[in-house]
C-alpha atoms as a PDB file:
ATOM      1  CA  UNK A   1      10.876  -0.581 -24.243  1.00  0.00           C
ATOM      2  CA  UNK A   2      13.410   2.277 -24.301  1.00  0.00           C
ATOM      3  CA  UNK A   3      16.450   2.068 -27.037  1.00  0.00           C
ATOM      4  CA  UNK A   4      18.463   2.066 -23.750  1.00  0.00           C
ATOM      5  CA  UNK A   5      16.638  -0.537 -22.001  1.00  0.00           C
ATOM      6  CA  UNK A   6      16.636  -2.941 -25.088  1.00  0.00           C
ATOM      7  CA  UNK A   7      20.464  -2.322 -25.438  1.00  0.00           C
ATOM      8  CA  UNK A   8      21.175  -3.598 -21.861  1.00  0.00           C
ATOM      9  CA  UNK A   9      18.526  -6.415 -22.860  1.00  0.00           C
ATOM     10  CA  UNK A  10      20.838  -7.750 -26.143  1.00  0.00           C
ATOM     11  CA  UNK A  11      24.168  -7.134 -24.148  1.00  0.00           C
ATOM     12  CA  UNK A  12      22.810  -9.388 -21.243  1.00  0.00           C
ATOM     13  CA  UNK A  13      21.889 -12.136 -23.824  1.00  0.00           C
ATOM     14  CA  UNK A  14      25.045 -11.525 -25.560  1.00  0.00           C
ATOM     15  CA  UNK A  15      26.616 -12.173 -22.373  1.00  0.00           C
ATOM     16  CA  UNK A  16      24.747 -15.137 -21.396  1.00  0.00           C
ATOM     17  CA  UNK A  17      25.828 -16.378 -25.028  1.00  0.00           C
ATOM     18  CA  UNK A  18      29.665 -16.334 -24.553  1.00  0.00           C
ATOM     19  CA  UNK A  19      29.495 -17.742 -20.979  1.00  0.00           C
ATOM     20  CA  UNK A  20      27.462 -20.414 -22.766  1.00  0.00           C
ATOM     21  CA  UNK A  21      29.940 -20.923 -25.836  1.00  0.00           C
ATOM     22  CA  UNK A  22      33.230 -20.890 -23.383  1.00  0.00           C
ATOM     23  CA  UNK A  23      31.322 -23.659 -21.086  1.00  0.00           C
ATOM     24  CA  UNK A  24      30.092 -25.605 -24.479  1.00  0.00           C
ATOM     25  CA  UNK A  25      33.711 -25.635 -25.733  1.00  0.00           C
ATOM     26  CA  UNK A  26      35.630 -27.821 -23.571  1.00  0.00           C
ATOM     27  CA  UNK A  27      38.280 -26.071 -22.300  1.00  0.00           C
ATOM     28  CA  UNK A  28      36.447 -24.254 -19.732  1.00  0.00           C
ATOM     29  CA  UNK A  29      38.722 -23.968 -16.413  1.00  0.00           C
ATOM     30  CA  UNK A  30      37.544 -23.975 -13.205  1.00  0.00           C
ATOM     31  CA  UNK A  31      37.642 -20.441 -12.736  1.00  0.00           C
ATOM     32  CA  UNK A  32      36.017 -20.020 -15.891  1.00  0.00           C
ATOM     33  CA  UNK A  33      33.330 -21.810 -13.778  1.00  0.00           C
ATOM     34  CA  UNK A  34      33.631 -19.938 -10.672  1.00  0.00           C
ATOM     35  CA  UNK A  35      33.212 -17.051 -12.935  1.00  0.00           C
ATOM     36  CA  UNK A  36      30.278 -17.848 -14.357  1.00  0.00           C
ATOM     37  CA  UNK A  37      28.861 -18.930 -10.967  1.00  0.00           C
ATOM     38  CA  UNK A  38      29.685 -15.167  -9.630  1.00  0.00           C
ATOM     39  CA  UNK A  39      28.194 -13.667 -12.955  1.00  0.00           C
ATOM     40  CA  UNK A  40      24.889 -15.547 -12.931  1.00  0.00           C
ATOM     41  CA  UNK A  41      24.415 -14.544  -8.965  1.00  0.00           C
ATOM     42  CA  UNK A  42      24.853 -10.742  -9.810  1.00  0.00           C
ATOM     43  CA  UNK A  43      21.317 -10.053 -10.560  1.00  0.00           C
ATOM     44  CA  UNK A  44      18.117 -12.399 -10.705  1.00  0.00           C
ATOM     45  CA  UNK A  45      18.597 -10.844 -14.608  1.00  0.00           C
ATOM     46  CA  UNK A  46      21.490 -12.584 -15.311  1.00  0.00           C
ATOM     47  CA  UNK A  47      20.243 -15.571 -14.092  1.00  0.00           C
ATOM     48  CA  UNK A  48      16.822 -15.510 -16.217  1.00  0.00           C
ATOM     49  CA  UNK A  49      19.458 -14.790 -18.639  1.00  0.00           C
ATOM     50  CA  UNK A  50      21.651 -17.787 -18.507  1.00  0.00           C
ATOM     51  CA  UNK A  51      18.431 -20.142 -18.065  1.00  0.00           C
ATOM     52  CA  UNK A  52      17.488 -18.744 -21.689  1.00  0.00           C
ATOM     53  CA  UNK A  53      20.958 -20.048 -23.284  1.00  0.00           C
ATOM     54  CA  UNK A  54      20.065 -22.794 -21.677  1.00  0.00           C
ATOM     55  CA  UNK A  55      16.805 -23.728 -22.876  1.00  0.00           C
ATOM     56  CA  UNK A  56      17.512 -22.831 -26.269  1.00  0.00           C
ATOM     57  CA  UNK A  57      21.279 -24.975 -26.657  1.00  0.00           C
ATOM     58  CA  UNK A  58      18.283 -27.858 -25.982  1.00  0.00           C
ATOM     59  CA  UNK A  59      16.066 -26.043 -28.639  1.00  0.00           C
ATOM     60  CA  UNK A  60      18.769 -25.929 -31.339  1.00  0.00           C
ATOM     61  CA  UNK A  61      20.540 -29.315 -30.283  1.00  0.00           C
ATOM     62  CA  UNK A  62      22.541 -29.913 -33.127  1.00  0.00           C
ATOM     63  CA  UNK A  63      22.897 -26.413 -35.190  1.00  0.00           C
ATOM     64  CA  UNK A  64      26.483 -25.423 -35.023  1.00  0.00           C
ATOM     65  CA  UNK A  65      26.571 -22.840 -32.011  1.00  0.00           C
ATOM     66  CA  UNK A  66      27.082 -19.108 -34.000  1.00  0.00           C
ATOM     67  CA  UNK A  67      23.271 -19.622 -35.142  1.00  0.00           C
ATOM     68  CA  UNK A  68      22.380 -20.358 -31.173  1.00  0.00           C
ATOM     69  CA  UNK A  69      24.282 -17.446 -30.396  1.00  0.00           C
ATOM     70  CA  UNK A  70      22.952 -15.020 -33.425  1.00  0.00           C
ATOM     71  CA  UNK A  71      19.137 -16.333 -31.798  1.00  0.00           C
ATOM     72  CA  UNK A  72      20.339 -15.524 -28.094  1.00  0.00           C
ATOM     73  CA  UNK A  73      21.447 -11.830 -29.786  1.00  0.00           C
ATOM     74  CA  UNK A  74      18.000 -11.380 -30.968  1.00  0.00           C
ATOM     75  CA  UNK A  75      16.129 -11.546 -27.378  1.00  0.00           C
ATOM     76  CA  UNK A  76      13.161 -10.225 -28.155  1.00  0.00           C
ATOM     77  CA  UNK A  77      12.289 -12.085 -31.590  1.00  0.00           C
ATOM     78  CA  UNK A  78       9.023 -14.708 -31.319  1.00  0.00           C
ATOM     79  CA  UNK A  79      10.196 -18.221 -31.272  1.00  0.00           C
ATOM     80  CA  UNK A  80       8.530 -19.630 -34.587  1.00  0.00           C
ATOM     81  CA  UNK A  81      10.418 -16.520 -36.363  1.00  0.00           C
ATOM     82  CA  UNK A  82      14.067 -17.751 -34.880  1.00  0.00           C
ATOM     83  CA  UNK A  83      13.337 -21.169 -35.356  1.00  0.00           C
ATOM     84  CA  UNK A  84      12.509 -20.325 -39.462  1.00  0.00           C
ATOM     85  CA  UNK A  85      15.126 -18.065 -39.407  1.00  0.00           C
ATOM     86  CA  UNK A  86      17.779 -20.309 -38.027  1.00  0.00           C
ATOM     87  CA  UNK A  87      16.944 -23.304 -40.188  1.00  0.00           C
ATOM     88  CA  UNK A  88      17.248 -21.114 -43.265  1.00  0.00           C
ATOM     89  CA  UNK A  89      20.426 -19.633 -42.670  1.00  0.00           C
ATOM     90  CA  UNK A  90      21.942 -23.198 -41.056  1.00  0.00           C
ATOM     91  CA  UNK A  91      20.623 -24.693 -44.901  1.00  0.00           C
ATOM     92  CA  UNK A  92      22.768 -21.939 -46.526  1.00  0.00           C
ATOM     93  CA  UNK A  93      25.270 -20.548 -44.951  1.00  0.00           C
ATOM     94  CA  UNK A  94      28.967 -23.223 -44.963  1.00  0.00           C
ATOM     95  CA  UNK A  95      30.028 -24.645 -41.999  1.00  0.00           C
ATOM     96  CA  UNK A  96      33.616 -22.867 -42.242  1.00  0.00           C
ATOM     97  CA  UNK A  97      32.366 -19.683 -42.683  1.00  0.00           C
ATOM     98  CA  UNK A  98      30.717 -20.514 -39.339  1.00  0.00           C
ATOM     99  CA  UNK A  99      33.737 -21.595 -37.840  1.00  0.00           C
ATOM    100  CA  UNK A 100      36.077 -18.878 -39.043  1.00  0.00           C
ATOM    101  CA  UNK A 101      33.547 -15.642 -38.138  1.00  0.00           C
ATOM    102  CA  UNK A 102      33.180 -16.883 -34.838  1.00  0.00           C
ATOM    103  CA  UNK A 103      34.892 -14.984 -31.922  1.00  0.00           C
ATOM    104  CA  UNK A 104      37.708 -16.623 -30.497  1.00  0.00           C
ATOM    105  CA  UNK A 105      37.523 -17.370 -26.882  1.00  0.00           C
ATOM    106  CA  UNK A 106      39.430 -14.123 -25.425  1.00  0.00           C
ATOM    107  CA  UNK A 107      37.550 -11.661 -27.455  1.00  0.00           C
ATOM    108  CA  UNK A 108      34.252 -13.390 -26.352  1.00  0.00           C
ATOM    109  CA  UNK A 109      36.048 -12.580 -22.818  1.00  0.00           C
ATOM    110  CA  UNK A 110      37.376  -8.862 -23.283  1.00  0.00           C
ATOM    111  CA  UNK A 111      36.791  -6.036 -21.114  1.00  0.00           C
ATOM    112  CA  UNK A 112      35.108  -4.174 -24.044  1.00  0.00           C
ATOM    113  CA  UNK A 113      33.897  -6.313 -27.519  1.00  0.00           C
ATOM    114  CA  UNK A 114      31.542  -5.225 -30.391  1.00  0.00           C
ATOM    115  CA  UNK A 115      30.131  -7.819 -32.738  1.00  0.00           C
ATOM    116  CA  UNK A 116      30.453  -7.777 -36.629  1.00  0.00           C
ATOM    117  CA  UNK A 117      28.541  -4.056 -37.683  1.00  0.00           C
ATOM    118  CA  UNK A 118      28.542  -2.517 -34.157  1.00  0.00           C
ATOM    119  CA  UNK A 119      30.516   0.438 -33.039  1.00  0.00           C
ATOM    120  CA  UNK A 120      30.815   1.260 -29.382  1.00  0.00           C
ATOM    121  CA  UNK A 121      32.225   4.270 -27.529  1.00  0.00           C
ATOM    122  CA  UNK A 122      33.365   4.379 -24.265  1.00  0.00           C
ATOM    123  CA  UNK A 123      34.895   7.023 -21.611  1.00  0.00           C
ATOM    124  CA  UNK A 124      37.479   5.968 -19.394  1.00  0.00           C
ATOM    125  CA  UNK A 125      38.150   7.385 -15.848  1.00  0.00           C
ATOM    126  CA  UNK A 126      40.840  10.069 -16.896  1.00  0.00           C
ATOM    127  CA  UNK A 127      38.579  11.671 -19.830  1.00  0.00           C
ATOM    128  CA  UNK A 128      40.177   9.499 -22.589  1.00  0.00           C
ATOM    129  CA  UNK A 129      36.975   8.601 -25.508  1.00  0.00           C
ATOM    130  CA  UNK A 130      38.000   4.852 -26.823  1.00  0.00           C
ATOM    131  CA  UNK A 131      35.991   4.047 -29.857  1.00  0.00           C
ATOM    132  CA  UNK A 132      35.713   0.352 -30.493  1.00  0.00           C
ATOM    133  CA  UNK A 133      35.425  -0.304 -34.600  1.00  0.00           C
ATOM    134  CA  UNK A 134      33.281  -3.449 -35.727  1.00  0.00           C
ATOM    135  CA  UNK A 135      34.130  -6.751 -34.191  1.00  0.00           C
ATOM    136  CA  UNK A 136      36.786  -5.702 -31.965  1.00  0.00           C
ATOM    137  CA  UNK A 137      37.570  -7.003 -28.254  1.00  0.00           C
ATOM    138  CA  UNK A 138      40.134  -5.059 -25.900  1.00  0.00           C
ATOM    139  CA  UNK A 139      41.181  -5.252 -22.219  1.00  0.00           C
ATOM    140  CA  UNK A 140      41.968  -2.557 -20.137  1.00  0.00           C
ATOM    141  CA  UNK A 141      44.652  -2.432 -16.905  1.00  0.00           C
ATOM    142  CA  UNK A 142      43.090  -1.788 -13.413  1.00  0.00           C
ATOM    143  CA  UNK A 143      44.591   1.730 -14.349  1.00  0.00           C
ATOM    144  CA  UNK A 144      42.703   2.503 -17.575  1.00  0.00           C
ATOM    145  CA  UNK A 145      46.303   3.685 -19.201  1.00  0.00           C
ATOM    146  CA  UNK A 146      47.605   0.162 -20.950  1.00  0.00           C
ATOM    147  CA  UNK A 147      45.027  -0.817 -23.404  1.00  0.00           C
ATOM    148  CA  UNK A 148      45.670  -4.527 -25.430  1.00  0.00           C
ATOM    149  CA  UNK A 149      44.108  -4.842 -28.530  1.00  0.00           C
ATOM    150  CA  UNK A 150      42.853  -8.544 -28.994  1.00  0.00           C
ATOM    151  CA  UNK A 151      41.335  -8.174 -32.263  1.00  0.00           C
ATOM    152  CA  UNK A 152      39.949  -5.873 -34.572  1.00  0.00           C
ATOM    153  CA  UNK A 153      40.225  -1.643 -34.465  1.00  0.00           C
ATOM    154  CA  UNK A 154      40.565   0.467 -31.679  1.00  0.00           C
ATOM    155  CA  UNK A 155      40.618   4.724 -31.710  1.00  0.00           C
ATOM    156  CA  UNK A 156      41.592   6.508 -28.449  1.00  0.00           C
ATOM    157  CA  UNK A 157      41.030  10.438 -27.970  1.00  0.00           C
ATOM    158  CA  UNK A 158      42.772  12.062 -24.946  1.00  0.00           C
ATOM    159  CA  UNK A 159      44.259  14.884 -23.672  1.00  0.00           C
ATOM    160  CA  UNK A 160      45.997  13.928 -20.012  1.00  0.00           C
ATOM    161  CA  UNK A 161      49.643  14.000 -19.714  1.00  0.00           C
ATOM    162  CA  UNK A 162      50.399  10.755 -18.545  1.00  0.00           C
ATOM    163  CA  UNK A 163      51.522   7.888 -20.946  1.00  0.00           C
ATOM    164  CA  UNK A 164      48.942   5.600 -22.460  1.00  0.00           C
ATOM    165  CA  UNK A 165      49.982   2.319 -23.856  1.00  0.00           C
ATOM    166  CA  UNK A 166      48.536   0.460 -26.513  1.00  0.00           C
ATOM    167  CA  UNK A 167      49.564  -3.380 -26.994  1.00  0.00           C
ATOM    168  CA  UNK A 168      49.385  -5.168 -30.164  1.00  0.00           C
ATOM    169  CA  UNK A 169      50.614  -8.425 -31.624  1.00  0.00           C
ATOM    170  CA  UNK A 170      52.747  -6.459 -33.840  1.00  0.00           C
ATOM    171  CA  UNK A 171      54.419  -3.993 -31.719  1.00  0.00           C
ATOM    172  CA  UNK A 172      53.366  -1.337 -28.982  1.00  0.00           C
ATOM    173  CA  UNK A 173      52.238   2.219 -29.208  1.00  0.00           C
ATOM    174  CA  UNK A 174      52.683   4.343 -26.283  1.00  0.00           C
ATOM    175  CA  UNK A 175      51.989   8.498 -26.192  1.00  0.00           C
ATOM    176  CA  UNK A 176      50.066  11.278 -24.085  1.00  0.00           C
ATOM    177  CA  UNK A 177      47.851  13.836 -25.445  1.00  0.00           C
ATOM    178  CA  UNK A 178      46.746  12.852 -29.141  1.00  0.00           C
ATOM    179  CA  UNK A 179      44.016  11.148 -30.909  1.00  0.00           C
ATOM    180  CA  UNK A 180      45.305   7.086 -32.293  1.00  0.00           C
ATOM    181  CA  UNK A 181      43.578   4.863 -34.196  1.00  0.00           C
ATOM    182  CA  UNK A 182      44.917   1.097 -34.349  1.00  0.00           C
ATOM    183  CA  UNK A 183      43.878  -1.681 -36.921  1.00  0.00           C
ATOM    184  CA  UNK A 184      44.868  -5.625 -35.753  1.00  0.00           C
ATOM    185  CA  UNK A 185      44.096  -7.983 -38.629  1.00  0.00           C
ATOM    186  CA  UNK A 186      45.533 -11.244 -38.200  1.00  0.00           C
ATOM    187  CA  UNK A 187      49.175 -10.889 -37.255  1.00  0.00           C
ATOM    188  CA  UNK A 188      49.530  -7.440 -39.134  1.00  0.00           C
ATOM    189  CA  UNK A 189      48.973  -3.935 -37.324  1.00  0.00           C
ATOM    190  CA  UNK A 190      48.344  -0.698 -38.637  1.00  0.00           C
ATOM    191  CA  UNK A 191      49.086   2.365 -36.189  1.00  0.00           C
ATOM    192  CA  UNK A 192      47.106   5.648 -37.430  1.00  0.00           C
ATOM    193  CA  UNK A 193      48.271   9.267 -35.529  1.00  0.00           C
ATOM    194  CA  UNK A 194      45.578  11.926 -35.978  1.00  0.00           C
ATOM    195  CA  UNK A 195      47.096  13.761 -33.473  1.00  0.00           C
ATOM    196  CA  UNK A 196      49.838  13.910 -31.476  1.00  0.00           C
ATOM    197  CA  UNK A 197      53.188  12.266 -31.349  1.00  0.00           C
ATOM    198  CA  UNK A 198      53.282   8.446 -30.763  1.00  0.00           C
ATOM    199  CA  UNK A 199      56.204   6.542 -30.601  1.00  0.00           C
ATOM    200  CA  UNK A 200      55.886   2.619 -32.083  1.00  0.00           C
ATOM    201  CA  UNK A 201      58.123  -0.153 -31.364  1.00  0.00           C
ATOM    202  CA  UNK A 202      58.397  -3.970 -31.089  1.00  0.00           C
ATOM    203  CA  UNK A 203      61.463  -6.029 -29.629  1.00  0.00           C
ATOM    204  CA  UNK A 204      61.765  -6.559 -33.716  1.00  0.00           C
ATOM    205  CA  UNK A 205      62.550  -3.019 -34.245  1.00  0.00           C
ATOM    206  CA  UNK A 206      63.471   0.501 -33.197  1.00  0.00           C
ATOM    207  CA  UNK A 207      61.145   2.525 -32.151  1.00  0.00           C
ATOM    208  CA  UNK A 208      59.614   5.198 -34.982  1.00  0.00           C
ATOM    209  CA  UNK A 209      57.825   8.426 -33.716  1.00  0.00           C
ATOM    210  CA  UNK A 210      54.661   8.857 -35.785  1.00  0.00           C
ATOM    211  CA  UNK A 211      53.315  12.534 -35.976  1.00  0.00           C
ATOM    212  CA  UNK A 212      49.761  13.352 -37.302  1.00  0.00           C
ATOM    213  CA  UNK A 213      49.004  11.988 -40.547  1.00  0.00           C
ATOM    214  CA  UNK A 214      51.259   9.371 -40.589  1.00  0.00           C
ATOM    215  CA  UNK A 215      50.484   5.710 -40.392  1.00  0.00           C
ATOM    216  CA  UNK A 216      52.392   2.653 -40.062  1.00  0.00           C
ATOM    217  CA  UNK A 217      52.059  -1.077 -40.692  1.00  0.00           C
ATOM    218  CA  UNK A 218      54.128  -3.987 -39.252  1.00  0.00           C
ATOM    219  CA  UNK A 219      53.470  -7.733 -38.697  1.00  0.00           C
ATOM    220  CA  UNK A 220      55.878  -7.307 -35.379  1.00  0.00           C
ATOM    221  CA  UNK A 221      59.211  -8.181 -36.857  1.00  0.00           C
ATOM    222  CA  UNK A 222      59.908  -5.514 -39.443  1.00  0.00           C
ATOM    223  CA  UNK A 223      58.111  -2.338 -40.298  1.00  0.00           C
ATOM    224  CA  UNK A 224      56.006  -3.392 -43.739  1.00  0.00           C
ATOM    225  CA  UNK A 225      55.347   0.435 -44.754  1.00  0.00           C
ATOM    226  CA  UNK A 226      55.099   4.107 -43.327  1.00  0.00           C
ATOM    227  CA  UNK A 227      53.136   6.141 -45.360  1.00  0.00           C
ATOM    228  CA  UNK A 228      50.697   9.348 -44.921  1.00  0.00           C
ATOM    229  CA  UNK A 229      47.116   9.260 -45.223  1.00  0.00           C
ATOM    230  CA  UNK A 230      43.809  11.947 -44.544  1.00  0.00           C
ATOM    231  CA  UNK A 231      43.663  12.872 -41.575  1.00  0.00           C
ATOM    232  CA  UNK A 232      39.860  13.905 -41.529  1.00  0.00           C
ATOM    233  CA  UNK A 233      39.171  10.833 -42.941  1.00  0.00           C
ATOM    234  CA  UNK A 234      37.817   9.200 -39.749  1.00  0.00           C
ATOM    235  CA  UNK A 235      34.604   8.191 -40.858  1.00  0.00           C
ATOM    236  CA  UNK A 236      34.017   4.358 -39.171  1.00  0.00           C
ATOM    237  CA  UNK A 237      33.638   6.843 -35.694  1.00  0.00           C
ATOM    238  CA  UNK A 238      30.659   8.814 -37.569  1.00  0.00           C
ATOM    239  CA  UNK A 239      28.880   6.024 -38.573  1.00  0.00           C
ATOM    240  CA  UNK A 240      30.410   6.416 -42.644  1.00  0.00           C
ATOM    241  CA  UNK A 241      32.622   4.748 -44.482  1.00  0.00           C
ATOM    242  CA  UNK A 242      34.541   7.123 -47.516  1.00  0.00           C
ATOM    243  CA  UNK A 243      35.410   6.184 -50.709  1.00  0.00           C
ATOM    244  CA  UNK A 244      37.023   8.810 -52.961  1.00  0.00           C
ATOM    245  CA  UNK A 245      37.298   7.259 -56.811  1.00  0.00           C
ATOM    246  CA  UNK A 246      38.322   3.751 -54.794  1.00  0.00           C
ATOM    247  CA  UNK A 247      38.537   0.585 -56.756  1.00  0.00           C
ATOM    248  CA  UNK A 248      35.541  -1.200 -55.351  1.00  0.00           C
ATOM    249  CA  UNK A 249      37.367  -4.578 -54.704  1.00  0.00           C
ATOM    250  CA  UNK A 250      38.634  -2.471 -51.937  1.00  0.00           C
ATOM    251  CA  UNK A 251      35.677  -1.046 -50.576  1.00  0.00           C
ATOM    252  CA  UNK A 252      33.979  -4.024 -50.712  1.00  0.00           C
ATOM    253  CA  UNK A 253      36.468  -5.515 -48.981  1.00  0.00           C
ATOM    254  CA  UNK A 254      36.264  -3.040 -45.905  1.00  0.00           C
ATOM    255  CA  UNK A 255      32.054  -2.848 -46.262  1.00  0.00           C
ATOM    256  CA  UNK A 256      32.255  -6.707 -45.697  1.00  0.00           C
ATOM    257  CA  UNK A 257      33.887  -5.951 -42.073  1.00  0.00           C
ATOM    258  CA  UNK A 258      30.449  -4.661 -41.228  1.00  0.00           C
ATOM    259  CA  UNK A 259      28.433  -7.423 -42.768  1.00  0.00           C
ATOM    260  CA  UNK A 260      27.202 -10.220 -40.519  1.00  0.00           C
ATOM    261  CA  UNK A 261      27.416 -13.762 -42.922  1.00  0.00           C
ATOM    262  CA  UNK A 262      28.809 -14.136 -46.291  1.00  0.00           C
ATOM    263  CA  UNK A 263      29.374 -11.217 -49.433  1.00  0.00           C
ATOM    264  CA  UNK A 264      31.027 -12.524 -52.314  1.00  0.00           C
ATOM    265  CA  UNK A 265      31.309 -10.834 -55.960  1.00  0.00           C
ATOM    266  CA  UNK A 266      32.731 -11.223 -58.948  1.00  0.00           C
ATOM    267  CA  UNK A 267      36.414 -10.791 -59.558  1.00  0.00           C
ATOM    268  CA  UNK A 268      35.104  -8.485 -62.733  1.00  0.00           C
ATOM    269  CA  UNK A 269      34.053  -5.519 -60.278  1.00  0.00           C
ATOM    270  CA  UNK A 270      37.381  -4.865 -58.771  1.00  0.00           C
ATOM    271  CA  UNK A 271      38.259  -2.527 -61.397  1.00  0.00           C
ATOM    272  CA  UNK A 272      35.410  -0.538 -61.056  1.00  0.00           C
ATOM    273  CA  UNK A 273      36.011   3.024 -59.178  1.00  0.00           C
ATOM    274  CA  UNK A 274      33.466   3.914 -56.045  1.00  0.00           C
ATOM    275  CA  UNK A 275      33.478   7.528 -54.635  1.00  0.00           C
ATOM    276  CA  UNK A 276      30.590   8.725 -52.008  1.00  0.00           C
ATOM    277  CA  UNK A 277      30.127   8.504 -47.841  1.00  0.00           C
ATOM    278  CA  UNK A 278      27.672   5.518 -46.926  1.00  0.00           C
ATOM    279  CA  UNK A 279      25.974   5.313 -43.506  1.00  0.00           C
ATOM    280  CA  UNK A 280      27.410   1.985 -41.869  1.00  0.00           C
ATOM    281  CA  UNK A 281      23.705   1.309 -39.889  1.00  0.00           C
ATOM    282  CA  UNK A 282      22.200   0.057 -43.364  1.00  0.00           C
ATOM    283  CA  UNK A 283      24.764  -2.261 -44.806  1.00  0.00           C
ATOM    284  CA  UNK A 284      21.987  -3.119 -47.395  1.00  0.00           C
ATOM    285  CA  UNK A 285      21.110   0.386 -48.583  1.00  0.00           C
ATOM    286  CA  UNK A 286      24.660   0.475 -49.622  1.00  0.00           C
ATOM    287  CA  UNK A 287      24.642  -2.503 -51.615  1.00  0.00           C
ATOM    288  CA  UNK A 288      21.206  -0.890 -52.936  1.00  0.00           C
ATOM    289  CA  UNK A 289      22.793   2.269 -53.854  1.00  0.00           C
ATOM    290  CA  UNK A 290      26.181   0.488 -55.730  1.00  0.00           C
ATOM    291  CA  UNK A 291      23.552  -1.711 -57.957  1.00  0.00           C
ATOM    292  CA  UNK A 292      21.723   1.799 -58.844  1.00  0.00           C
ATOM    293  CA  UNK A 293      25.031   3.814 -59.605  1.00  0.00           C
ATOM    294  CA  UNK A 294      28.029   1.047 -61.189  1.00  0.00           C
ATOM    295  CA  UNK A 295      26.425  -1.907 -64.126  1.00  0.00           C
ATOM    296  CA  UNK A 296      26.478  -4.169 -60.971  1.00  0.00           C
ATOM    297  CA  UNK A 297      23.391  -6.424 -59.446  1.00  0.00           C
ATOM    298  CA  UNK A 298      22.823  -7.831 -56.318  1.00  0.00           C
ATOM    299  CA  UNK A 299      21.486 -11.561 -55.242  1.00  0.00           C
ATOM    300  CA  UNK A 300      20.166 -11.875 -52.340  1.00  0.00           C
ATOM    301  CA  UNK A 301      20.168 -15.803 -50.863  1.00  0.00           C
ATOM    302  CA  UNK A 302      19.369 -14.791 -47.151  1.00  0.00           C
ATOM    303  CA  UNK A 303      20.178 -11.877 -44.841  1.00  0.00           C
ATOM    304  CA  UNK A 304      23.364 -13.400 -44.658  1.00  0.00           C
ATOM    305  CA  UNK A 305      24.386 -14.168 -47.665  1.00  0.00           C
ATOM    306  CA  UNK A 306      24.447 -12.011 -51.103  1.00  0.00           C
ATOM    307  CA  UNK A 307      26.192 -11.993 -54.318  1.00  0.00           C
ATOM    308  CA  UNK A 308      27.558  -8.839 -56.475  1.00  0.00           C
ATOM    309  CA  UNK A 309      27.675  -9.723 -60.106  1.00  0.00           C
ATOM    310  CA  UNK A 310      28.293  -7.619 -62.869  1.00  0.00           C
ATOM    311  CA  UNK A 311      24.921  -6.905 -64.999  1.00  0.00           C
ATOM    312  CA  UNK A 312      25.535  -9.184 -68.151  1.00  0.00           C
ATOM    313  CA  UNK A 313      26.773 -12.119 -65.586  1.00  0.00           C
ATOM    314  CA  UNK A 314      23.074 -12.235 -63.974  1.00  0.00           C
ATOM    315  CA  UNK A 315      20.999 -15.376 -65.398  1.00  0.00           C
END
């Protein structure tokens, strides 16, 4: 099977996954319904595809419904290998970490989503390049020009005159030509300007023009902090993420956005300083290459689940 072919293969399971979790949940409407009746008659495809989900929500009665989902993702895996593999990780991994990794409803129903580690980039109709960070949904306006950012971290490259909006929880970005990059964690925003001019504002505030290099955070009723930062440093689009003499509590913290399951380590490492590119497709080599350069070891419990613990610490 081509790489292309086997990507339309996952996003079609992915699909049939989140039509399955939205009908599982309870609060399904009944156009969520018709919905799903108009998606499933598309193709005969997408029908195989939602008798799968199906068959294996009876399979895995009784798991919680991210490891149904995580075996739906994996379409072409044998059965006995996602059965083992989904009653190891259901043995180890907590129930609330289940509960609060899981995609909310409208992400799960976004024009555009990527799961936790994926990247995805996308051209729109006038030219513009929107790069979708990991685990990030967004919807898009019949026009193409008035993005919303449900979750995660959106970049948009363009170079047409007329406005483009960007909608956030914490306040609205709108400019023309220019290259943006927007961050939405929880209720707090950060608004990046590589190039261009953009102009940021909420009904809490007056509006500030960024320029490039300039970046500014706000939780939507006051403006937390405006600051500059490197403006090559763009490196989640590449495939890298940059540390330069970074206190690896911090990296860790942003490597974790790209780990499916669980990373913890030990409050000790914070203060020790990280500074190299790492490719983003092999979470794992990274972890490989901070026990081999910092007095550091990694446990591994599962795929989804690993410790960091500083060398003398390990048992």
């Amino acid at each position: 099977m081509s790489q292309n072919a086997a990507d339309e293969v996952r996003q079609l399971a992915r699909s049939a996954a989140r039509w399955l979790a939205l009908i599982e949940s309870g609060t399904a409407t009944d156009d969520d319904h018709a919905r799903l009746a108009h998606w499933r008659g598309v193709s005969s495809t997408h029908e195989a595809a939602w008798q799968k989900a199906q068959a294996l929500k009876m399979r895995f009665a009784g798991l919680p419904s991210e490891l149904a989902m995580a075996s739906l993702d994996r379409p072409q895996v044998g059965r006995r290998s996602v059965v083992k593999g989904v009653l190891g990780i259901s043995a180890l991994i907590p129930a609330v970490w289940l509960t609060g990794r899981q995609l909310p409803l409208d992400a799960w129903q976004a024009d555009f989503s990527t799961a936790v580690g994926e990247r995805r980039h996308t051209t729109l109709h006038d030219g513009s390049i929107l790069h979708l960070n990991t685990e990030t949904a967004v919807n898009l306006d019949a026009t193409q020009r008035r993005l919303t950012l449900v979750r995660g971290e959106v970049g948009v490259q363009r170079t047409a005159s007329t406005p483009f909006i960007i909608n956030t929880v914490g306040g609205q970005a709108t400019f023309h030509a220019g290259d943006v990059c927007v961050r939405q964690v929880g209720e707090t925003c950060e608004f990046s300007v590589f190039a261009g001019e953009v102009d940021v504002h909420s009904t809490q505030f007056d509006a500030v023009t960024l320029t490039p290099g300039q970046r500014l955070r706000t939780d939507g009723n006051a403006l937390k902090v405006l600051d500059s930062f490197d403006i090559e440093r763009r490196g989640w689009r590449q495939g890298v993420i940059v540390a330069n003499d970074q206190p690896l509590g911090e990296f860790l913290r942003e490597l974790d956005r790209y780990r499916p399951g669980i990373m913890r380590w030990d409050p000790a490492l914070e203060r020790l300083r990280i500074t190299g590119s790492f490719v983003l497709d092999d979470t794992d080599r990274i972890l490989r290459l901070l026990a081999a350069s910092l007095p550091l070891e990694v446990r591994t419990y599962t795929r989804y689940w690993v410790s960091l613990l500083p060398k003398d610490r390990m048992g």
